[in-house]
C-alpha atoms as a PDB file:
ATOM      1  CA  UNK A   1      98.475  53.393  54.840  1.00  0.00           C
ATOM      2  CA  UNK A   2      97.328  50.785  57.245  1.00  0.00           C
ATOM      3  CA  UNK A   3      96.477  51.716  60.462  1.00  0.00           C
ATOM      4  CA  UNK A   4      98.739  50.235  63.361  1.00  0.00           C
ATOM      5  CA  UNK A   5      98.255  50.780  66.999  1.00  0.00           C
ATOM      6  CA  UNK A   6      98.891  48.509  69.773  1.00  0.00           C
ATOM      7  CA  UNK A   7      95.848  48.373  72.425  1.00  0.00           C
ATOM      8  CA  UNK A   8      98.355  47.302  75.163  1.00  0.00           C
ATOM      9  CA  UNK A   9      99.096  49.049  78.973  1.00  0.00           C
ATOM     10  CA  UNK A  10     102.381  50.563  77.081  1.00  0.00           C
ATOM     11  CA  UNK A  11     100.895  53.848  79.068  1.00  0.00           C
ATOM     12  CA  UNK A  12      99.452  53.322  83.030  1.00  0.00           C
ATOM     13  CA  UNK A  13      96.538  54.891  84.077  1.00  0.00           C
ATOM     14  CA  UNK A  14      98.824  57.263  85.546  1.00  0.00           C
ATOM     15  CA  UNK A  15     100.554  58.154  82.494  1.00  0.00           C
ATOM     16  CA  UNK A  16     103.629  56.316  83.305  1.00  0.00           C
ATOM     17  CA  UNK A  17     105.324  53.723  80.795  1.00  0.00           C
ATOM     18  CA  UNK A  18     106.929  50.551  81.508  1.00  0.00           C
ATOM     19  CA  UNK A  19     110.513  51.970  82.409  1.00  0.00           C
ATOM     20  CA  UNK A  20     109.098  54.903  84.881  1.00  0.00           C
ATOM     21  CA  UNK A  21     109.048  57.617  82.013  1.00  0.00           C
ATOM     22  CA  UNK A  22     106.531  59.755  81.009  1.00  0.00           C
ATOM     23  CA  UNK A  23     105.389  59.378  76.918  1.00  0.00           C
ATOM     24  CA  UNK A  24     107.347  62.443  76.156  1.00  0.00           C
ATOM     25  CA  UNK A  25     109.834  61.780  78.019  1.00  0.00           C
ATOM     26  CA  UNK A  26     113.286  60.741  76.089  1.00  0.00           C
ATOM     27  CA  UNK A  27     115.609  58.285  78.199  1.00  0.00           C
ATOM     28  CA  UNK A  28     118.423  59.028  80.294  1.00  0.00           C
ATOM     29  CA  UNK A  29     121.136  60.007  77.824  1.00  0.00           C
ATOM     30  CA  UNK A  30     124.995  60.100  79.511  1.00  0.00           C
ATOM     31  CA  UNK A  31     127.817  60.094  77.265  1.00  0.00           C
ATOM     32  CA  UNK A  32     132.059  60.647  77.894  1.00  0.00           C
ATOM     33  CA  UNK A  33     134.068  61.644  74.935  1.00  0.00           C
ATOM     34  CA  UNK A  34     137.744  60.492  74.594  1.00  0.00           C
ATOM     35  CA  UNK A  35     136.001  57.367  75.597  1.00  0.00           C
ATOM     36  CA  UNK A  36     139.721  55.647  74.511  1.00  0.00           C
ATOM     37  CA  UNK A  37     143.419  57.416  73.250  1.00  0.00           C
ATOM     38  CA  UNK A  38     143.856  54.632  70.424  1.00  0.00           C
ATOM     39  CA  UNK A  39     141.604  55.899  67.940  1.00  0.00           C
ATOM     40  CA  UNK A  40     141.226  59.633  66.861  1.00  0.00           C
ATOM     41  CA  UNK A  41     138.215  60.112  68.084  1.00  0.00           C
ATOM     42  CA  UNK A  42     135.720  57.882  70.440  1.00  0.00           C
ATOM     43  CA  UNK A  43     132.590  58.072  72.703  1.00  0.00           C
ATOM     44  CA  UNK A  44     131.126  56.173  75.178  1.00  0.00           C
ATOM     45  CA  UNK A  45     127.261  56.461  74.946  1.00  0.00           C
ATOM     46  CA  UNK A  46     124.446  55.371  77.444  1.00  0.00           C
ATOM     47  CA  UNK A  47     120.905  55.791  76.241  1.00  0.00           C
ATOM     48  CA  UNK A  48     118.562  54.555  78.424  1.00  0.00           C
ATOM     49  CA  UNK A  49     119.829  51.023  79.208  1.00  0.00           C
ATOM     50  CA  UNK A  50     121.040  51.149  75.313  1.00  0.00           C
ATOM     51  CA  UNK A  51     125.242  50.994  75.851  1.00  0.00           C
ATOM     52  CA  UNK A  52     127.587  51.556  72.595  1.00  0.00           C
ATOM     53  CA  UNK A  53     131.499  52.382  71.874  1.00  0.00           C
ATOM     54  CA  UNK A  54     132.423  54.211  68.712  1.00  0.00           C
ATOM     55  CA  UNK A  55     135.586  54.986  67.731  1.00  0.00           C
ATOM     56  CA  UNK A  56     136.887  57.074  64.365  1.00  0.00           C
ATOM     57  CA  UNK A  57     140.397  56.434  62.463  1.00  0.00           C
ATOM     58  CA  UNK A  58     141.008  59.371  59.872  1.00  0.00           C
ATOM     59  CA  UNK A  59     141.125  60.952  57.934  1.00  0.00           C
ATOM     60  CA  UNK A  60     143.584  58.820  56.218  1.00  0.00           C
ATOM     61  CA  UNK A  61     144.765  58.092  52.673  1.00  0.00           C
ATOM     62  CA  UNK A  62     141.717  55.633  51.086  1.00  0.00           C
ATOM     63  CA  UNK A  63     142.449  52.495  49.115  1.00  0.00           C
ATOM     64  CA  UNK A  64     142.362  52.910  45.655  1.00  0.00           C
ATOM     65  CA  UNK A  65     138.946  50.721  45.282  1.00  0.00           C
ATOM     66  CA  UNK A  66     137.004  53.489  47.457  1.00  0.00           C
ATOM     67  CA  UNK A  67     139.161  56.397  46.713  1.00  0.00           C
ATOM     68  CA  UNK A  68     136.694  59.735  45.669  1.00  0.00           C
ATOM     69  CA  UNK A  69     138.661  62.634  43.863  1.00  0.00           C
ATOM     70  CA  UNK A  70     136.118  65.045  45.486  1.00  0.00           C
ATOM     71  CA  UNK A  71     134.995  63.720  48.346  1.00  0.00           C
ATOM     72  CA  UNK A  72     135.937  61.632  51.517  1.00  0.00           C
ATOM     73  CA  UNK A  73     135.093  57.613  51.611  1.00  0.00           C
ATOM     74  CA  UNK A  74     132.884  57.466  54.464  1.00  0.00           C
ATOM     75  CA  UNK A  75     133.430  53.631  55.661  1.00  0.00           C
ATOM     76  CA  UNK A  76     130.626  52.703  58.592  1.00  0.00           C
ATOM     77  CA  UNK A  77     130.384  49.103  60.831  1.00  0.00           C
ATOM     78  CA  UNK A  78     127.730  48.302  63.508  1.00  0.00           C
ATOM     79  CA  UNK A  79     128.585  45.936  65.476  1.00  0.00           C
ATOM     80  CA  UNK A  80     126.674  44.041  68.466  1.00  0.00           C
ATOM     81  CA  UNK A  81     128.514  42.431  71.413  1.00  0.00           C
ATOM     82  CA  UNK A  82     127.273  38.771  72.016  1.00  0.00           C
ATOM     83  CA  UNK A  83     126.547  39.382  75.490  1.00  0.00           C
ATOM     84  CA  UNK A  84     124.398  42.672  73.989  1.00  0.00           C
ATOM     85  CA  UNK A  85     121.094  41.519  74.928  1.00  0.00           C
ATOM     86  CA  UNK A  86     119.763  38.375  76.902  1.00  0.00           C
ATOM     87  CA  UNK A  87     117.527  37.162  73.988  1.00  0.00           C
ATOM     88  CA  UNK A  88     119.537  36.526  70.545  1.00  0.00           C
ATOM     89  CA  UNK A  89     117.357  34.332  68.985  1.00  0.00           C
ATOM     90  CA  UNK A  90     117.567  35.593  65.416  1.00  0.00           C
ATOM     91  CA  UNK A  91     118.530  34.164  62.609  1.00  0.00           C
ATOM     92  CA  UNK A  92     122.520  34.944  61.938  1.00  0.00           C
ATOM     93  CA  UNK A  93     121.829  35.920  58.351  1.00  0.00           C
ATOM     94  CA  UNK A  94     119.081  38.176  59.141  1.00  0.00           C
ATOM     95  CA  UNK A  95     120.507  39.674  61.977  1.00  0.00           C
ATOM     96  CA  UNK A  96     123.904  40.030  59.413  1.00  0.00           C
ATOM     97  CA  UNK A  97     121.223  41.861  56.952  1.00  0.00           C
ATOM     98  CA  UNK A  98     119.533  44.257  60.168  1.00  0.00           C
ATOM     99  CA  UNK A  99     123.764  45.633  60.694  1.00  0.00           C
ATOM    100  CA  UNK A 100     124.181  46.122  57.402  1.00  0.00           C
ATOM    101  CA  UNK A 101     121.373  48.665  56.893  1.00  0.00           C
ATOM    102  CA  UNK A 102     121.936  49.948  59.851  1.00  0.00           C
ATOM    103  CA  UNK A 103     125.427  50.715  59.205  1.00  0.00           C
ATOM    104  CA  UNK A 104     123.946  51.916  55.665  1.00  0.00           C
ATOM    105  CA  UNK A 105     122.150  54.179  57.604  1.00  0.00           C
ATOM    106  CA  UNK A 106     124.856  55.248  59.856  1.00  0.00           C
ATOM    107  CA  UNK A 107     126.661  56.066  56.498  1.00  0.00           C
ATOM    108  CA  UNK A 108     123.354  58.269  55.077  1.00  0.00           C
ATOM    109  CA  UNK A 109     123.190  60.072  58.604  1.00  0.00           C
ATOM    110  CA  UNK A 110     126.664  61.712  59.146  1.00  0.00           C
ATOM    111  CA  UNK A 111     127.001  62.139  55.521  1.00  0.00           C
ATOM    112  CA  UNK A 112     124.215  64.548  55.735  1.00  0.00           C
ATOM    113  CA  UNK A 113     126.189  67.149  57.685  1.00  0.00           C
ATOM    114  CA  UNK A 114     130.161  66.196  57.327  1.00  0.00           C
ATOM    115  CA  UNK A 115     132.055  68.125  54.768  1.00  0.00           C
ATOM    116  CA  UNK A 116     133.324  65.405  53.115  1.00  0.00           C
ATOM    117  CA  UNK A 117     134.683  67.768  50.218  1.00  0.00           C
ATOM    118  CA  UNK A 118     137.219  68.528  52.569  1.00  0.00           C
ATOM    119  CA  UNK A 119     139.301  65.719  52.799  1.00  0.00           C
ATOM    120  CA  UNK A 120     139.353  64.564  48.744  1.00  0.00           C
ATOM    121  CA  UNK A 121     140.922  60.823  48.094  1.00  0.00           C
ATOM    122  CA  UNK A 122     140.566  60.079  51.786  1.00  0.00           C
ATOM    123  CA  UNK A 123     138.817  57.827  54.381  1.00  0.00           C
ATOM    124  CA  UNK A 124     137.401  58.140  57.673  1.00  0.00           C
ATOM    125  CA  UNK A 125     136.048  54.700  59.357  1.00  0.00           C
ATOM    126  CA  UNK A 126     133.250  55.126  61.974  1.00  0.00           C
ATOM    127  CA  UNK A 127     132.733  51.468  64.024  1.00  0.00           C
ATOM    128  CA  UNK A 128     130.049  51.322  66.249  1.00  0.00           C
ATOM    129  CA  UNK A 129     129.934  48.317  69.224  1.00  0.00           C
ATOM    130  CA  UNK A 130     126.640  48.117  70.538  1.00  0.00           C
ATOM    131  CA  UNK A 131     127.259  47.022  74.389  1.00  0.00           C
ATOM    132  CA  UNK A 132     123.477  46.229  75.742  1.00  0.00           C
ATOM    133  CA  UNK A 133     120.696  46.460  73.808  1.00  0.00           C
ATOM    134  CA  UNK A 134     117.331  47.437  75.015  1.00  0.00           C
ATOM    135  CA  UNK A 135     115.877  49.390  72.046  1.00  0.00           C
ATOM    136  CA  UNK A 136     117.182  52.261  69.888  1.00  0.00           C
ATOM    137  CA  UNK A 137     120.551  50.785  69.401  1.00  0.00           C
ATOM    138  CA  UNK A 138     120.703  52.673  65.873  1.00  0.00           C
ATOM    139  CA  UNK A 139     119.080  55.691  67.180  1.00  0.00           C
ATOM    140  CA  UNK A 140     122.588  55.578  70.240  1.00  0.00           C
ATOM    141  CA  UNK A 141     124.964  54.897  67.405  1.00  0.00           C
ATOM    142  CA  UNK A 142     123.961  57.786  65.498  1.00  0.00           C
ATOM    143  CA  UNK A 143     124.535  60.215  68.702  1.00  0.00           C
ATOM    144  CA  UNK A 144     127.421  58.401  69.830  1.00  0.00           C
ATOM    145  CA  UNK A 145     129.209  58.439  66.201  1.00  0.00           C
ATOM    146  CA  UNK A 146     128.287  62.342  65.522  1.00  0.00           C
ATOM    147  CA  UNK A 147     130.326  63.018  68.926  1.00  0.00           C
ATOM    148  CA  UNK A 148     132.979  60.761  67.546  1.00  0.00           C
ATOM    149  CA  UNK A 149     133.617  62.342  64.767  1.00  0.00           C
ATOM    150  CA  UNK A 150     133.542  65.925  66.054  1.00  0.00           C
ATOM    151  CA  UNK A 151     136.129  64.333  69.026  1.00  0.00           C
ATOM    152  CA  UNK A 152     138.395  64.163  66.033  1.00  0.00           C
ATOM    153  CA  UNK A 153     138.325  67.021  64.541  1.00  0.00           C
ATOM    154  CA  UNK A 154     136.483  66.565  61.495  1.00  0.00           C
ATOM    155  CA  UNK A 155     134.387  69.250  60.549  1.00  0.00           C
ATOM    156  CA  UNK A 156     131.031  69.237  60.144  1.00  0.00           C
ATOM    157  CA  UNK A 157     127.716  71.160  59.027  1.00  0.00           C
ATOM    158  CA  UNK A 158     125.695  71.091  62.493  1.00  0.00           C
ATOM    159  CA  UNK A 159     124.912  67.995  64.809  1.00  0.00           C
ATOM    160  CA  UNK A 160     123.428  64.814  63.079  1.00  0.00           C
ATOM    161  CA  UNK A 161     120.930  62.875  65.869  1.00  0.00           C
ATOM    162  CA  UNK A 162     118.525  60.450  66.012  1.00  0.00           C
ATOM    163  CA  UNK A 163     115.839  59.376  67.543  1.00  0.00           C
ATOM    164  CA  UNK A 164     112.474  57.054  67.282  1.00  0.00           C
ATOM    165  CA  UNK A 165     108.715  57.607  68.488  1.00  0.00           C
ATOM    166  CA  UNK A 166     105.111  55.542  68.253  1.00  0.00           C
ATOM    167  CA  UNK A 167     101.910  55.942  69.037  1.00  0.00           C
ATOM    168  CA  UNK A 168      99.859  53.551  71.269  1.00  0.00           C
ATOM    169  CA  UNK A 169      96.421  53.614  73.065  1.00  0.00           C
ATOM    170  CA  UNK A 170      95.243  51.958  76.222  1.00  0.00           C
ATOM    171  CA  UNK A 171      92.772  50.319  77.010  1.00  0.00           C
ATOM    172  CA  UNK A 172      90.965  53.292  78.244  1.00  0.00           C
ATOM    173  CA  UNK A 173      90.783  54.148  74.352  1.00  0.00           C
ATOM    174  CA  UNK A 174      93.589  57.019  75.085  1.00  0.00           C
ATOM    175  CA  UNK A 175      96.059  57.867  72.689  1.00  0.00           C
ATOM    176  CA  UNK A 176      99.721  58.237  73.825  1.00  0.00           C
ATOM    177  CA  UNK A 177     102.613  59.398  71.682  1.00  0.00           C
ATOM    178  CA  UNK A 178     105.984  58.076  72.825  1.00  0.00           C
ATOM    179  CA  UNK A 179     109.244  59.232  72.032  1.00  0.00           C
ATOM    180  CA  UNK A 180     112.236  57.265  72.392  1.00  0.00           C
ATOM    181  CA  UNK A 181     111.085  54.304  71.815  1.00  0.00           C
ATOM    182  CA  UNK A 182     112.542  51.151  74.289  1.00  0.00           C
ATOM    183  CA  UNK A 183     112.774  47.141  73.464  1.00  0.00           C
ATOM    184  CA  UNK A 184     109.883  46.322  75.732  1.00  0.00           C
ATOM    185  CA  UNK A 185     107.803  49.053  73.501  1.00  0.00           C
ATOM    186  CA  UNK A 186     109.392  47.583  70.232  1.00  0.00           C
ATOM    187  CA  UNK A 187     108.134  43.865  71.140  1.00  0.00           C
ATOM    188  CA  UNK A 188     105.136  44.909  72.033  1.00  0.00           C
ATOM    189  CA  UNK A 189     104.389  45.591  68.110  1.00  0.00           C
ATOM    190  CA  UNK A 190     104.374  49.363  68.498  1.00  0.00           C
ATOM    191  CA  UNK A 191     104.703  50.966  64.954  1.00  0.00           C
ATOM    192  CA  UNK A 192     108.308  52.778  65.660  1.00  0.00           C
ATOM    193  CA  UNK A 193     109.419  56.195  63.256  1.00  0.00           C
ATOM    194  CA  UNK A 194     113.057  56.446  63.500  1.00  0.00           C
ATOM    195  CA  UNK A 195     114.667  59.713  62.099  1.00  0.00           C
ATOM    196  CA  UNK A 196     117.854  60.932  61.793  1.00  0.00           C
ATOM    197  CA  UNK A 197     117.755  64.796  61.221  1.00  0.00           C
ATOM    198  CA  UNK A 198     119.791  67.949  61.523  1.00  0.00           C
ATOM    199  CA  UNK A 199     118.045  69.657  64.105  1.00  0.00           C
ATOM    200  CA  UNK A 200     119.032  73.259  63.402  1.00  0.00           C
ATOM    201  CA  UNK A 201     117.905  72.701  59.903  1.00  0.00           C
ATOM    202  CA  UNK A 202     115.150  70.598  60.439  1.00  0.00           C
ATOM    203  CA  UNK A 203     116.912  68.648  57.355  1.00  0.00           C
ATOM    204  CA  UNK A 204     116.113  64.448  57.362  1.00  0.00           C
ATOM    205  CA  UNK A 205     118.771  62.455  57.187  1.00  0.00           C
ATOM    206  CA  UNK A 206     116.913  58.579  57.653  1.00  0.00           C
ATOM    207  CA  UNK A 207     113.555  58.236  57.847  1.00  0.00           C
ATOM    208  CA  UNK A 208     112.927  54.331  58.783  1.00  0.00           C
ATOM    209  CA  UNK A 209     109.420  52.735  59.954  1.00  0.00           C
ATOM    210  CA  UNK A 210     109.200  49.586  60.825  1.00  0.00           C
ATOM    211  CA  UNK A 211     105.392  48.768  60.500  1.00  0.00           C
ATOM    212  CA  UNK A 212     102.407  50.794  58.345  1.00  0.00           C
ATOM    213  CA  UNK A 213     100.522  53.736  60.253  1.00  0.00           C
ATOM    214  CA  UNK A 214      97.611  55.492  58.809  1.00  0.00           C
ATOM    215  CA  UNK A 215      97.878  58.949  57.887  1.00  0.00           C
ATOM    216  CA  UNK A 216      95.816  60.736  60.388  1.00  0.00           C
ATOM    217  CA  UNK A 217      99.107  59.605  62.888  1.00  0.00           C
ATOM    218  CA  UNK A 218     101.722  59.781  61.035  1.00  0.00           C
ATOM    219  CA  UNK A 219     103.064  63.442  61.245  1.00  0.00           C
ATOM    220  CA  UNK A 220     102.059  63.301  64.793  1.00  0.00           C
ATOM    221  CA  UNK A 221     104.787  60.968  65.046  1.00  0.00           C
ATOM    222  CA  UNK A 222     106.757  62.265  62.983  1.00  0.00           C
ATOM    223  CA  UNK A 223     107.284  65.884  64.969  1.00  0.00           C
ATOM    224  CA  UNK A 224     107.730  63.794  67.997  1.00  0.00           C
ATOM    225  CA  UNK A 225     110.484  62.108  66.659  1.00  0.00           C
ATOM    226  CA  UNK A 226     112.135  65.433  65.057  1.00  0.00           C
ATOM    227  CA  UNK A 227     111.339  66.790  68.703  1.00  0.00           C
ATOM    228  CA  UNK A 228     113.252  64.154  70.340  1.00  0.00           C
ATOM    229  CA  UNK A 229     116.338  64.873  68.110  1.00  0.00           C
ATOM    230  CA  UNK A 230     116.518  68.516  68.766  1.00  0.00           C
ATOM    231  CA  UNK A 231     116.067  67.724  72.354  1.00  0.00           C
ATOM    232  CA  UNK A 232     118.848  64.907  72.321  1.00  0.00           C
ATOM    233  CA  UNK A 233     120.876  67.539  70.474  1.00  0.00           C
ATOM    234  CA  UNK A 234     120.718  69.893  73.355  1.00  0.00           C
ATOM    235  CA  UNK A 235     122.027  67.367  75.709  1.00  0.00           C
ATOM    236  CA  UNK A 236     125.196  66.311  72.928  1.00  0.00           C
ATOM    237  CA  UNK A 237     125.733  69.716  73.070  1.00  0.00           C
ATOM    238  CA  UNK A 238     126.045  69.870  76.600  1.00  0.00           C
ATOM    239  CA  UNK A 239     128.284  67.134  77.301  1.00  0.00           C
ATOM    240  CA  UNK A 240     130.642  68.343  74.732  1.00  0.00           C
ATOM    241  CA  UNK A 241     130.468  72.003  76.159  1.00  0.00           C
ATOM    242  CA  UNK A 242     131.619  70.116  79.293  1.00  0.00           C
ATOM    243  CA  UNK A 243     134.213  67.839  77.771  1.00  0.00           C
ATOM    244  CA  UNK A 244     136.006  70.999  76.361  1.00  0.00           C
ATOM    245  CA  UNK A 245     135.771  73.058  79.491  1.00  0.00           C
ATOM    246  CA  UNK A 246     137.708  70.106  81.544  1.00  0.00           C
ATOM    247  CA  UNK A 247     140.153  69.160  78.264  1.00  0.00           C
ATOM    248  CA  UNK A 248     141.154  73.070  77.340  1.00  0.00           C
ATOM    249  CA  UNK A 249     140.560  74.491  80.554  1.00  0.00           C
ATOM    250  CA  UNK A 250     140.769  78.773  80.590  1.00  0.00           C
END
């Protein structure tokens, strides 16, 4: 494989990126379950400046075009708010194509751990609104939806998260591995790993890279982007800890 590094000041001299964090440093993550009482489960998710809503209907009975006899149809939408980012210059059928694998993706992710043989002839809908936009909108959804889902009771196999990481050096010919990867980073041409894993298993869910990188780097950024999961994991885990201690109080 090609290599691909980006010779840019993604890094400081003082080891600081663009948005004030360190390389290894993931972004801010803050997250409220029961996010809204319509649906039967939804969560409000803040990564970084990266904003999305998801809210899960189901199980319910499925239609008889994606009725399974053994399993549950797993039915997942990403969606992004008009007002999501100040730049939308894309094309509208490419940008149509980019939400359709990413809700494919979605789909492959939280399949990986739900126990879909549970619910036989049934369907669970996962829709994702991404609010703001500054990088690792999938990466958010993926979080966001696997604390959906467990909001509404449907049982799973262990967490499902996400997360993305690249490699840059400076101009000062150092190499810097950064995890949770931001828009600014993205634009920059920065060769971003995204993963999707169980953390607990160290099972891949979506692997997805968006530009060539040459061997000698790519496990490097590989671990730091199965590092950044188990790490976001830890703070899911947290929240929801939290949100059950105030909801079913002892």
């Amino acid at each position: 494989m090609a290599l691909s590094l980006v010779h840019t000041e993604l890094v400081s001299m003082q080891g600081l990126r663009v948005d004030g964090r360190r390389p290894h440093e993931l972004a801010v993550v803050r997250c409220k379950l029961g996010a809204s009482s319509k649906p039967d489960g939804s969560v409000y998710l803040e990564q970084g400046c990266t904003k999305v809503l998801v809210a899960v209907y189901g199980p319910h009975q499925a239609s008889k075009t994606k009725m399974l006899p053994n399993a549950v149809a797993l039915n997942c939408k990403i969606s992004i708010a008009r007002f999501a980012t100040a730049m939308r210059k894309s094309d509208p059928a490419d940008e149509r194509k980019v939400l359709e694998n990413m809700s494919m993706n979605l789909k492959q992710a939280l399949l990986a751990t739900l126990k879909s043989e549970l619910y036989p002839r049934s369907q669970i809908d996962v829709y994702v609104e991404v609010l703001q936009d500054d990088g690792n909108a999938f990466c958010a959804s993926v979080n966001a939806a696997c604390l959906a889902l467990i909001d509404a009771g449907i049982p799973m196999r262990e967490y499902v998260t996400a997360c993305s990481a690249s490699i840059a050096i400076t101009d000062d010919q150092k190499q810097h591995l950064l995890v949770d990867v931001n828009k600014g980073e993205e634009a920059a041409g920065c060769a971003v790993l995204t993963v999707a894993c169980l953390p607990d298993t160290g099972k891949i869910a979506v692997l997805d890279l968006t530009h060539r990188v040459h061997m000698d780097h790519f496990e490097k950024v590989l671990n730091t982007a199965i590092q950044g999961c188990k790490d976001i994991k830890i703070v899911l885990d947290k929240a929801l800890r939290q949100y059950l201690a105030e909801t079913w109080p002892h």
